[in-house]
PDB file of N, CA and C in Angstrom:
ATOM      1  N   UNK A   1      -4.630   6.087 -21.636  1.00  0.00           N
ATOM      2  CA  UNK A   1      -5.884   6.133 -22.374  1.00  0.00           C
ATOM      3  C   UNK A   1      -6.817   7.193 -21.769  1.00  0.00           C
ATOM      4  N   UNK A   2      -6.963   7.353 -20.538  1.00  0.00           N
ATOM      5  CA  UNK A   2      -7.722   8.489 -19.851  1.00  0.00           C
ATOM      6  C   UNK A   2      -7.324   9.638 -20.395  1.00  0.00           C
ATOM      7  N   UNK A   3      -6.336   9.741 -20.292  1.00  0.00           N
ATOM      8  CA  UNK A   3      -5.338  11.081 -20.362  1.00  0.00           C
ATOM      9  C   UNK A   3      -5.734  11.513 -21.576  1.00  0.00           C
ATOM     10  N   UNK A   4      -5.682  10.485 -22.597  1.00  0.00           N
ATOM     11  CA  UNK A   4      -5.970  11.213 -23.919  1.00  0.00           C
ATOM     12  C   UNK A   4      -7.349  11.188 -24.012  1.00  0.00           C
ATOM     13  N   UNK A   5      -8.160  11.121 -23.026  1.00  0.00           N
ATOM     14  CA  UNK A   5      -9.687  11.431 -23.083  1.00  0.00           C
ATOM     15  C   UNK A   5      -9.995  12.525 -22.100  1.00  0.00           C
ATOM     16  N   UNK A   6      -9.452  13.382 -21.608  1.00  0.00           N
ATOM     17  CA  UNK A   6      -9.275  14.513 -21.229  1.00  0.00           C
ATOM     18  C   UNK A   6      -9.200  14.203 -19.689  1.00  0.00           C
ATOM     19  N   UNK A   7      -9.053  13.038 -19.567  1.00  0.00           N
ATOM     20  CA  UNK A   7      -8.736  12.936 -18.012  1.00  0.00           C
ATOM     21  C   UNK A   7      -7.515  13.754 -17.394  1.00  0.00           C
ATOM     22  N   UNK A   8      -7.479  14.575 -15.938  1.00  0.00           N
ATOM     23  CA  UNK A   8      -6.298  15.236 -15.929  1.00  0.00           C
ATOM     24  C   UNK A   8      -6.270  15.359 -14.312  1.00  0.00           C
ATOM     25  N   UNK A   9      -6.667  14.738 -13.272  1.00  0.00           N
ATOM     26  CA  UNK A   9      -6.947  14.568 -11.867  1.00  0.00           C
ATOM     27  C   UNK A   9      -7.111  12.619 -11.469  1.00  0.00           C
ATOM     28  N   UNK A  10      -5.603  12.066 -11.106  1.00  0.00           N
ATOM     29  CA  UNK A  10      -6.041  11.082 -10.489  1.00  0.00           C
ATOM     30  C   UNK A  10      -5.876  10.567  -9.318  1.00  0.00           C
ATOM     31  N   UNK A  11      -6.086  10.248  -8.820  1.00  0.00           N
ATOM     32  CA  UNK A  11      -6.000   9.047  -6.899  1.00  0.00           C
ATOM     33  C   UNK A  11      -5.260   8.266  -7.583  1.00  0.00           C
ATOM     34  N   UNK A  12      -3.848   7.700  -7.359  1.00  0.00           N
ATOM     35  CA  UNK A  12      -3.420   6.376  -6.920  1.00  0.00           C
ATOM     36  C   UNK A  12      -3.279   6.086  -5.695  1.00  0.00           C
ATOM     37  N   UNK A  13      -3.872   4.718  -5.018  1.00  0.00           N
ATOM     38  CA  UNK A  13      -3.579   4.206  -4.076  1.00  0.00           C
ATOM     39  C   UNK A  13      -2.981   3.249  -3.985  1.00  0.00           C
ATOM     40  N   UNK A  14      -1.801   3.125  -2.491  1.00  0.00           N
ATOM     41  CA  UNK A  14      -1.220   1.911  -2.545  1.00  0.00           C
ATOM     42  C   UNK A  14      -1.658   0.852  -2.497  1.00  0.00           C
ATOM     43  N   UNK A  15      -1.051  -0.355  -2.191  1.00  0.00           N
ATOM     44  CA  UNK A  15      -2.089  -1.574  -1.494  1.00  0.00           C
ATOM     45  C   UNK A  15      -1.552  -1.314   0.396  1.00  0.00           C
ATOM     46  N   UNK A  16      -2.168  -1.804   0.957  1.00  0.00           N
ATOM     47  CA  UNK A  16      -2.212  -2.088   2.335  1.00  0.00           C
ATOM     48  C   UNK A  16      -1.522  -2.879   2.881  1.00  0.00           C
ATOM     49  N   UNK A  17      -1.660  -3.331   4.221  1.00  0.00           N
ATOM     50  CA  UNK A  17      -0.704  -4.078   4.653  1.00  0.00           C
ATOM     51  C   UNK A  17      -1.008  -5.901   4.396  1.00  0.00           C
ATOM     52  N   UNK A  18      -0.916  -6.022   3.432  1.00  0.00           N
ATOM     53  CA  UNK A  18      -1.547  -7.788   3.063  1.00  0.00           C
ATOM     54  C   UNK A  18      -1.041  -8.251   4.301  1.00  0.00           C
ATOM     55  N   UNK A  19      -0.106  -8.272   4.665  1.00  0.00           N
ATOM     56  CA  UNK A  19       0.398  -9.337   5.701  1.00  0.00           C
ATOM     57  C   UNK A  19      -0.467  -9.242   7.343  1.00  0.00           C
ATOM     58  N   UNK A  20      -1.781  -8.342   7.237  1.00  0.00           N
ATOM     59  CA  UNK A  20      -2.242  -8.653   8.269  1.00  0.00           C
ATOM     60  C   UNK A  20      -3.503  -8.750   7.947  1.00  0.00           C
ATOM     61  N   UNK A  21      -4.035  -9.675   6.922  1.00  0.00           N
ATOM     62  CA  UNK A  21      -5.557  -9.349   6.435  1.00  0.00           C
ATOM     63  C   UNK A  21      -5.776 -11.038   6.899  1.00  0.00           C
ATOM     64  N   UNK A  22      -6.634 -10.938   7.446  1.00  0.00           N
ATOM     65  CA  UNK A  22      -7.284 -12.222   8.377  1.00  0.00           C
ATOM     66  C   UNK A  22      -6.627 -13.538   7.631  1.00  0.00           C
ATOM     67  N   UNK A  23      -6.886 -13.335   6.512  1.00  0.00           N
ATOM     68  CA  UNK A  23      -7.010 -15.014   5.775  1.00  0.00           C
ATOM     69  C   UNK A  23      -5.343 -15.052   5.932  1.00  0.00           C
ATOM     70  N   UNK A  24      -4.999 -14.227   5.567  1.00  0.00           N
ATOM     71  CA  UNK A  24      -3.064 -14.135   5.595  1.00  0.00           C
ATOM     72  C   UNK A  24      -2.455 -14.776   6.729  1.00  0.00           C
ATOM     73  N   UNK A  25      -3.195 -13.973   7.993  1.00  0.00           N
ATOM     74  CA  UNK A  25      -2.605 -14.434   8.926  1.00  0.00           C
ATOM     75  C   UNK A  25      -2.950 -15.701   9.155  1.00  0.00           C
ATOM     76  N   UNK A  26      -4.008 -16.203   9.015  1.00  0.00           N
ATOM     77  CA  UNK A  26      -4.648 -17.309   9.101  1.00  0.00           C
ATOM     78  C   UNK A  26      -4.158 -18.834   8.718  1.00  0.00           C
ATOM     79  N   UNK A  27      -4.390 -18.581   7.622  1.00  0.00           N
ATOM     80  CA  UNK A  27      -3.444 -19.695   6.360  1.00  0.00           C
ATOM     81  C   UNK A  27      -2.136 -19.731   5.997  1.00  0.00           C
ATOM     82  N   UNK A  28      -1.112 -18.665   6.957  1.00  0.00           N
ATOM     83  CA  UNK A  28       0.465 -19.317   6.717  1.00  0.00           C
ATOM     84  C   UNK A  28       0.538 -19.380   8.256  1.00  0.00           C
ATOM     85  N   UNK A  29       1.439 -20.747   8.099  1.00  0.00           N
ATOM     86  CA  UNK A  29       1.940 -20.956   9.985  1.00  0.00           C
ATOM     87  C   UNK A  29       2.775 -19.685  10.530  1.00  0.00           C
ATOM     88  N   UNK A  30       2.161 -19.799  11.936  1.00  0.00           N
ATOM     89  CA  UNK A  30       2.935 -18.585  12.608  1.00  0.00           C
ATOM     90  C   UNK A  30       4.236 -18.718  12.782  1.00  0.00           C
ATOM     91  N   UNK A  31       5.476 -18.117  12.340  1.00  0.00           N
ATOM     92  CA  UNK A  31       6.350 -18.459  12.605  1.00  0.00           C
ATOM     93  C   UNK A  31       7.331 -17.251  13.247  1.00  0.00           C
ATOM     94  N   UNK A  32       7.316 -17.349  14.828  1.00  0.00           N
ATOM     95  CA  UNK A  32       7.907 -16.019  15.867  1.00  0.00           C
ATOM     96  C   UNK A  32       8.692 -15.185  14.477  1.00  0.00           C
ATOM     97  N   UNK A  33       9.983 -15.759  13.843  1.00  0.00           N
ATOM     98  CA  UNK A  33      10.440 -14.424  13.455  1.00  0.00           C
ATOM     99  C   UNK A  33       9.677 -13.388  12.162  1.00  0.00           C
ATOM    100  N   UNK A  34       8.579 -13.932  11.841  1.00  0.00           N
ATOM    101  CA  UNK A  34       7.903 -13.319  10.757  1.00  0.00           C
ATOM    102  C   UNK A  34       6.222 -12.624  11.449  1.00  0.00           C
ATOM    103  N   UNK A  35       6.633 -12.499  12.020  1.00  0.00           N
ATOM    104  CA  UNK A  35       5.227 -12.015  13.092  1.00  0.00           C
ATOM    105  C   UNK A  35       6.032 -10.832  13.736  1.00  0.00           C
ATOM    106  N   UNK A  36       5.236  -9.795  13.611  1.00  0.00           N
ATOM    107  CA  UNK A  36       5.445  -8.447  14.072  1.00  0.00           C
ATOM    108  C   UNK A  36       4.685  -7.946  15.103  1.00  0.00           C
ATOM    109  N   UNK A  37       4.639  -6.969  15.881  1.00  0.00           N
ATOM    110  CA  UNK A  37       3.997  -6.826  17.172  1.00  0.00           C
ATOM    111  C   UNK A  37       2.903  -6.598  17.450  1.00  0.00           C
ATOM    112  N   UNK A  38       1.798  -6.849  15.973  1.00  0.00           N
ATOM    113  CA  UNK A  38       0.319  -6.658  15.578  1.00  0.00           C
ATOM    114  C   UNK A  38       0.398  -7.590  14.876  1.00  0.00           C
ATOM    115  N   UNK A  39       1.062  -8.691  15.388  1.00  0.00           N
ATOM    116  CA  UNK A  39       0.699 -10.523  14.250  1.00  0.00           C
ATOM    117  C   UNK A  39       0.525 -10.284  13.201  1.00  0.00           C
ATOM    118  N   UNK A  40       0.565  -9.079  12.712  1.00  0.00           N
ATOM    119  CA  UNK A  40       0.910  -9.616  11.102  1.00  0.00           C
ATOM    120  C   UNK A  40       1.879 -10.428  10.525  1.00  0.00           C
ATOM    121  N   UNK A  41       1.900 -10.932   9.264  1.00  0.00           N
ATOM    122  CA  UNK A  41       3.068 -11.313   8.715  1.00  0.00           C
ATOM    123  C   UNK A  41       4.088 -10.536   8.157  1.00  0.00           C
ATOM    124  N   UNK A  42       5.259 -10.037   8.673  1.00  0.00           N
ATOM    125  CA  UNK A  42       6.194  -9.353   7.733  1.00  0.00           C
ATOM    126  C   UNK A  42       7.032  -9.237   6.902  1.00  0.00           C
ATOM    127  N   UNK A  43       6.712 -10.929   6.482  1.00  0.00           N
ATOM    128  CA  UNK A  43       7.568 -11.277   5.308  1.00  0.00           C
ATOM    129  C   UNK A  43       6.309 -10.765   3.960  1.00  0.00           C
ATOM    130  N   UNK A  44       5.078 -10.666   3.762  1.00  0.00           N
ATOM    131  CA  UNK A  44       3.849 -10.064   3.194  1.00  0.00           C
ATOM    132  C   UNK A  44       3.830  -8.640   3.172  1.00  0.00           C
ATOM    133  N   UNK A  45       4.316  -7.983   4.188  1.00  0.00           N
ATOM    134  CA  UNK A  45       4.150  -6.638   4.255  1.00  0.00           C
ATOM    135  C   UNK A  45       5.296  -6.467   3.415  1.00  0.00           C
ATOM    136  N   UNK A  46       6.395  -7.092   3.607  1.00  0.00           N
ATOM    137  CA  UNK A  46       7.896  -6.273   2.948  1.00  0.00           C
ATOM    138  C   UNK A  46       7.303  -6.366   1.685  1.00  0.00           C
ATOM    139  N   UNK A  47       7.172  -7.352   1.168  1.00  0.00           N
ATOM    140  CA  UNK A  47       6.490  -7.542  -0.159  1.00  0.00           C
ATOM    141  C   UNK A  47       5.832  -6.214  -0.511  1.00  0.00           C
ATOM    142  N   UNK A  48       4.530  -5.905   0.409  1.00  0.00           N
ATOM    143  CA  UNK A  48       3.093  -4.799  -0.293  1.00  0.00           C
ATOM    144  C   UNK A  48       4.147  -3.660   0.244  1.00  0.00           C
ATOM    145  N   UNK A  49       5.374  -3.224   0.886  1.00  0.00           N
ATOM    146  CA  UNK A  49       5.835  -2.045   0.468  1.00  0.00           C
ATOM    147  C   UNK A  49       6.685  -1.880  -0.016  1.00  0.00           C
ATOM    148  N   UNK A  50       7.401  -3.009  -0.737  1.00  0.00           N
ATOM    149  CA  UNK A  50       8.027  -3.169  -2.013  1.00  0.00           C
ATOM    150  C   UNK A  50       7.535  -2.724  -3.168  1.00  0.00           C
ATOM    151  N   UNK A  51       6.024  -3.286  -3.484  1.00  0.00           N
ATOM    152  CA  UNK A  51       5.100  -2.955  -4.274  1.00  0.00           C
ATOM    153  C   UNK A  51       4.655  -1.502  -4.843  1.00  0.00           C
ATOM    154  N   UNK A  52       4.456  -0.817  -3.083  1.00  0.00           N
ATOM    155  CA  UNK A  52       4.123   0.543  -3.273  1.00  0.00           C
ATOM    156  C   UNK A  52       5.200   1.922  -3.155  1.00  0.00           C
ATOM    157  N   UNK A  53       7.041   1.043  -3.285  1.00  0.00           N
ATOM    158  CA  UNK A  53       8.274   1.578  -3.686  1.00  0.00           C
ATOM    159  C   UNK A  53       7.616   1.780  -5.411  1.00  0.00           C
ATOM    160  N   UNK A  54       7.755   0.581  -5.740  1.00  0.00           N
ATOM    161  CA  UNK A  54       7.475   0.926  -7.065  1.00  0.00           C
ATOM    162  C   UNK A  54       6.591   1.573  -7.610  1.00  0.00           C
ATOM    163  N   UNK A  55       5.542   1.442  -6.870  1.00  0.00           N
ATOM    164  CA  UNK A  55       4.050   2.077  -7.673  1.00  0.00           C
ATOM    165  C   UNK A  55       4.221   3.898  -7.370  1.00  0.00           C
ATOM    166  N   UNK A  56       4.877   4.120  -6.160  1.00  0.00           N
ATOM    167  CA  UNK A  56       5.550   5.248  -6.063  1.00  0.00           C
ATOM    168  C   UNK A  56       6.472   5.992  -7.236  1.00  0.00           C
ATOM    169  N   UNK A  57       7.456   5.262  -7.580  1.00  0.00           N
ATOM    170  CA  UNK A  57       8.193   5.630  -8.319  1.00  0.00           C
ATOM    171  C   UNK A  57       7.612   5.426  -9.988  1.00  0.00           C
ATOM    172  N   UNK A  58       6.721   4.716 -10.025  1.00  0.00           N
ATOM    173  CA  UNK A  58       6.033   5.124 -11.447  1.00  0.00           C
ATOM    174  C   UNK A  58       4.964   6.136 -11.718  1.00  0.00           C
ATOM    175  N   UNK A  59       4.448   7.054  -9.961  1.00  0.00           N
ATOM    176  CA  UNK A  59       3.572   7.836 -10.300  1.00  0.00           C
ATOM    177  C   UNK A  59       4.782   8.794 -10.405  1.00  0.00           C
ATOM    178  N   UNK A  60       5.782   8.918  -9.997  1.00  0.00           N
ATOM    179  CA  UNK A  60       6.922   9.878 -10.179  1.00  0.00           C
ATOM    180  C   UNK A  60       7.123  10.202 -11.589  1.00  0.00           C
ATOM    181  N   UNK A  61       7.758   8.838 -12.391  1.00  0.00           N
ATOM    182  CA  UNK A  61       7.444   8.997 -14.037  1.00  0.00           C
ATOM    183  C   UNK A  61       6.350   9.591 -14.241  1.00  0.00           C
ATOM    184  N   UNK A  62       5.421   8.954 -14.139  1.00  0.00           N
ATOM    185  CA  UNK A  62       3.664   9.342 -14.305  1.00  0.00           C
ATOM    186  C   UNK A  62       3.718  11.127 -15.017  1.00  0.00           C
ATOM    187  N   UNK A  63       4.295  11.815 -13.404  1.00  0.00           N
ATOM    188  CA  UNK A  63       4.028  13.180 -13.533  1.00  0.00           C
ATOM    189  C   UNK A  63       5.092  13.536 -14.317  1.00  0.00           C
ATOM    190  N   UNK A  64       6.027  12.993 -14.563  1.00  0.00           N
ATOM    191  CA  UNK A  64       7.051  13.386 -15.850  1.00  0.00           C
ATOM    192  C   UNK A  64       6.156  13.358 -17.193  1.00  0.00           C
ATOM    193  N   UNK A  65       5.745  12.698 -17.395  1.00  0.00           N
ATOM    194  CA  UNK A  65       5.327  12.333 -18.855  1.00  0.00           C
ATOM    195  C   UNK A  65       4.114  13.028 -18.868  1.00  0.00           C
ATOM    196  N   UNK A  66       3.643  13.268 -18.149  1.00  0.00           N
ATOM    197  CA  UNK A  66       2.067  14.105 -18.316  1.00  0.00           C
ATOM    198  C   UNK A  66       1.912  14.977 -16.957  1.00  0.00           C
ATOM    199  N   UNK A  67       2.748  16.491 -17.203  1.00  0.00           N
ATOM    200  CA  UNK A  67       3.194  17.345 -16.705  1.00  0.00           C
ATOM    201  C   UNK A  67       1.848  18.499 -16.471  1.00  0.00           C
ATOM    202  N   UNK A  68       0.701  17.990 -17.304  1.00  0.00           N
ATOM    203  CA  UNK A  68      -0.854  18.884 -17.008  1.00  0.00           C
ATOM    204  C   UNK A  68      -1.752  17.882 -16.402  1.00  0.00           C
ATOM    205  N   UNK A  69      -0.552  16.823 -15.538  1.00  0.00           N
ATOM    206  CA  UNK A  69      -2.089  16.014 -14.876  1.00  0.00           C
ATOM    207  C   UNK A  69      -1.726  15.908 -13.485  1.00  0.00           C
ATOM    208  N   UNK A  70      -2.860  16.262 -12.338  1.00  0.00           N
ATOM    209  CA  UNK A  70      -2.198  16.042 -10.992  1.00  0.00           C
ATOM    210  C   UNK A  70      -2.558  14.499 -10.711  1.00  0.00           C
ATOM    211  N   UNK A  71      -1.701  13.940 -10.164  1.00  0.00           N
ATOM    212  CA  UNK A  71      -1.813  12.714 -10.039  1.00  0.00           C
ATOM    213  C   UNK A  71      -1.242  12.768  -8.471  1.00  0.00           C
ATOM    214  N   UNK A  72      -2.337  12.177  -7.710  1.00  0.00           N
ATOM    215  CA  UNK A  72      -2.187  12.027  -5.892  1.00  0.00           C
ATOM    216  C   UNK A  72      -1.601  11.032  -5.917  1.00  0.00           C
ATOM    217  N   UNK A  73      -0.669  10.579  -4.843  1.00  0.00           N
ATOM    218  CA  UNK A  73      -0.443   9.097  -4.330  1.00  0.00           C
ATOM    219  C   UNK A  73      -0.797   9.162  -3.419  1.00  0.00           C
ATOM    220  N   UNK A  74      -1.790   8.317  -2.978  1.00  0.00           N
ATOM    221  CA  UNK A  74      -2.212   7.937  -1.553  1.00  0.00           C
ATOM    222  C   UNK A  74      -1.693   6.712  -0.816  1.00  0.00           C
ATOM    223  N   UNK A  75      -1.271   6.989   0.368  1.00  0.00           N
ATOM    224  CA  UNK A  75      -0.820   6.267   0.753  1.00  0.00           C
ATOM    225  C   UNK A  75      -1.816   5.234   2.111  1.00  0.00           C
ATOM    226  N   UNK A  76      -2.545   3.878   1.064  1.00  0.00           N
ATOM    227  CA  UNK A  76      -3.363   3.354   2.127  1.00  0.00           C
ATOM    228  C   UNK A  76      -2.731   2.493   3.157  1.00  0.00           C
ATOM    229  N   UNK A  77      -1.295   2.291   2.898  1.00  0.00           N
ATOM    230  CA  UNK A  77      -0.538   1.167   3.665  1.00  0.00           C
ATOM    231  C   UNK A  77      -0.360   2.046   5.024  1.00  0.00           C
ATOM    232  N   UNK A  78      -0.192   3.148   5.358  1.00  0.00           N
ATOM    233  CA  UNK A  78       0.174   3.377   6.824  1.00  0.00           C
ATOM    234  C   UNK A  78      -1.062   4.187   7.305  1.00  0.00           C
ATOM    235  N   UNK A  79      -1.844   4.653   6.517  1.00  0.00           N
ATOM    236  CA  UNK A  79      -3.338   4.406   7.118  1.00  0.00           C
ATOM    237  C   UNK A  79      -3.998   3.362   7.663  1.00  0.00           C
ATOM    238  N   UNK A  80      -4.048   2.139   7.102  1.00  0.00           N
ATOM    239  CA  UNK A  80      -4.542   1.299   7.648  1.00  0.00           C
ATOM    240  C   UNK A  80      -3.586   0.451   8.529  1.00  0.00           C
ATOM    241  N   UNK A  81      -2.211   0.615   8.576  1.00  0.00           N
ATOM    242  CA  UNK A  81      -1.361   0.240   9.806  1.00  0.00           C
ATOM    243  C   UNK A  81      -1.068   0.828  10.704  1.00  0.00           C
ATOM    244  N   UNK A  82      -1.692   2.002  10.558  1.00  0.00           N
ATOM    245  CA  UNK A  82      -1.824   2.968  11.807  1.00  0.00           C
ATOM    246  C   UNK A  82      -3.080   2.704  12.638  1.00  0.00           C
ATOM    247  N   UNK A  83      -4.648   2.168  12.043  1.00  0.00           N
ATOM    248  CA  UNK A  83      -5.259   1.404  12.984  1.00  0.00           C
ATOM    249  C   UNK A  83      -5.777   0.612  13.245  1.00  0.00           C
ATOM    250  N   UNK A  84      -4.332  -0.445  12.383  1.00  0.00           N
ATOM    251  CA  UNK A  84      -4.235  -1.925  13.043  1.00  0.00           C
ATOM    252  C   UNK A  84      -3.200  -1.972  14.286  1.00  0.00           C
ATOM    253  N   UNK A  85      -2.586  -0.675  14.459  1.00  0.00           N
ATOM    254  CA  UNK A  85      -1.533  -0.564  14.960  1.00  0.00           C
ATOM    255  C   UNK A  85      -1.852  -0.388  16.598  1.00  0.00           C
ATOM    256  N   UNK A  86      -3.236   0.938  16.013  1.00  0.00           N
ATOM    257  CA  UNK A  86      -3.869   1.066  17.596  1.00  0.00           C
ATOM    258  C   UNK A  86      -5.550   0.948  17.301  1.00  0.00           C
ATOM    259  N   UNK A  87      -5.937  -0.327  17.753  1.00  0.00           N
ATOM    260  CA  UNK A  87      -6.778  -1.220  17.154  1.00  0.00           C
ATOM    261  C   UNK A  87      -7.546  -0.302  18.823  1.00  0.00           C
ATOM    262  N   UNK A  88      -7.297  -0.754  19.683  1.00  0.00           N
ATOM    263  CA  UNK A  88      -7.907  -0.616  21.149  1.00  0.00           C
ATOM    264  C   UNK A  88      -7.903   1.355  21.819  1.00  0.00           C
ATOM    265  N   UNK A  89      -7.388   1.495  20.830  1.00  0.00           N
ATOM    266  CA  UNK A  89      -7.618   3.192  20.903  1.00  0.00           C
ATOM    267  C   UNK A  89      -8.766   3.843  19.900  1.00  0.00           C
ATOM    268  N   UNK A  90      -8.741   2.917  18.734  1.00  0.00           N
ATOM    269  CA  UNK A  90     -10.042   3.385  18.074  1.00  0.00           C
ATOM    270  C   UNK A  90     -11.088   2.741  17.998  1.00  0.00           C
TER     271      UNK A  90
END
């Protein structure tokens, strides 16, 4: 619908790492093999980069089908697990 309103520049962003967002960690029991070396959950994360496999591969279509539009993928999942990653360095 943009597109055919002369939209032709977009940002997609992924989602992030759900499996380490307070309430996440919070509200499912810790369980050693699903806890990663920044307590997140990584049965949540496989999930949100499952998510952003796909959302990847539909901005791929994306730029197939509308070949006069730049369309970014941003990638917020290893931005923001990069400093949850080094929390005490930044």
């Amino acid at each position: 619908r943009l597109h055919n309103q002369g939209a032709r520049t977009f940002w997609i962003h992924n989602t992030g790492p759900i499996g380490c967002l307070p309430f996440e960690v919070l509200d499912y029991p810790q369980q050693h093999e699903n806890v990663d070396q920044n307590g997140c959950l990584r049965s949540h994360n496989e999930i949100a980069h499952e998510f952003n496999r796909q959302l990847k591969d539909s901005v791929i279509q994306l730029r197939m089908q509308f070949p006069d539009a730049a369309l970014t993928y941003v990638d917020i999942y290893s931005a923001k697990y990069s400093l949850i990653s080094h929390a005490k360095h930044h």
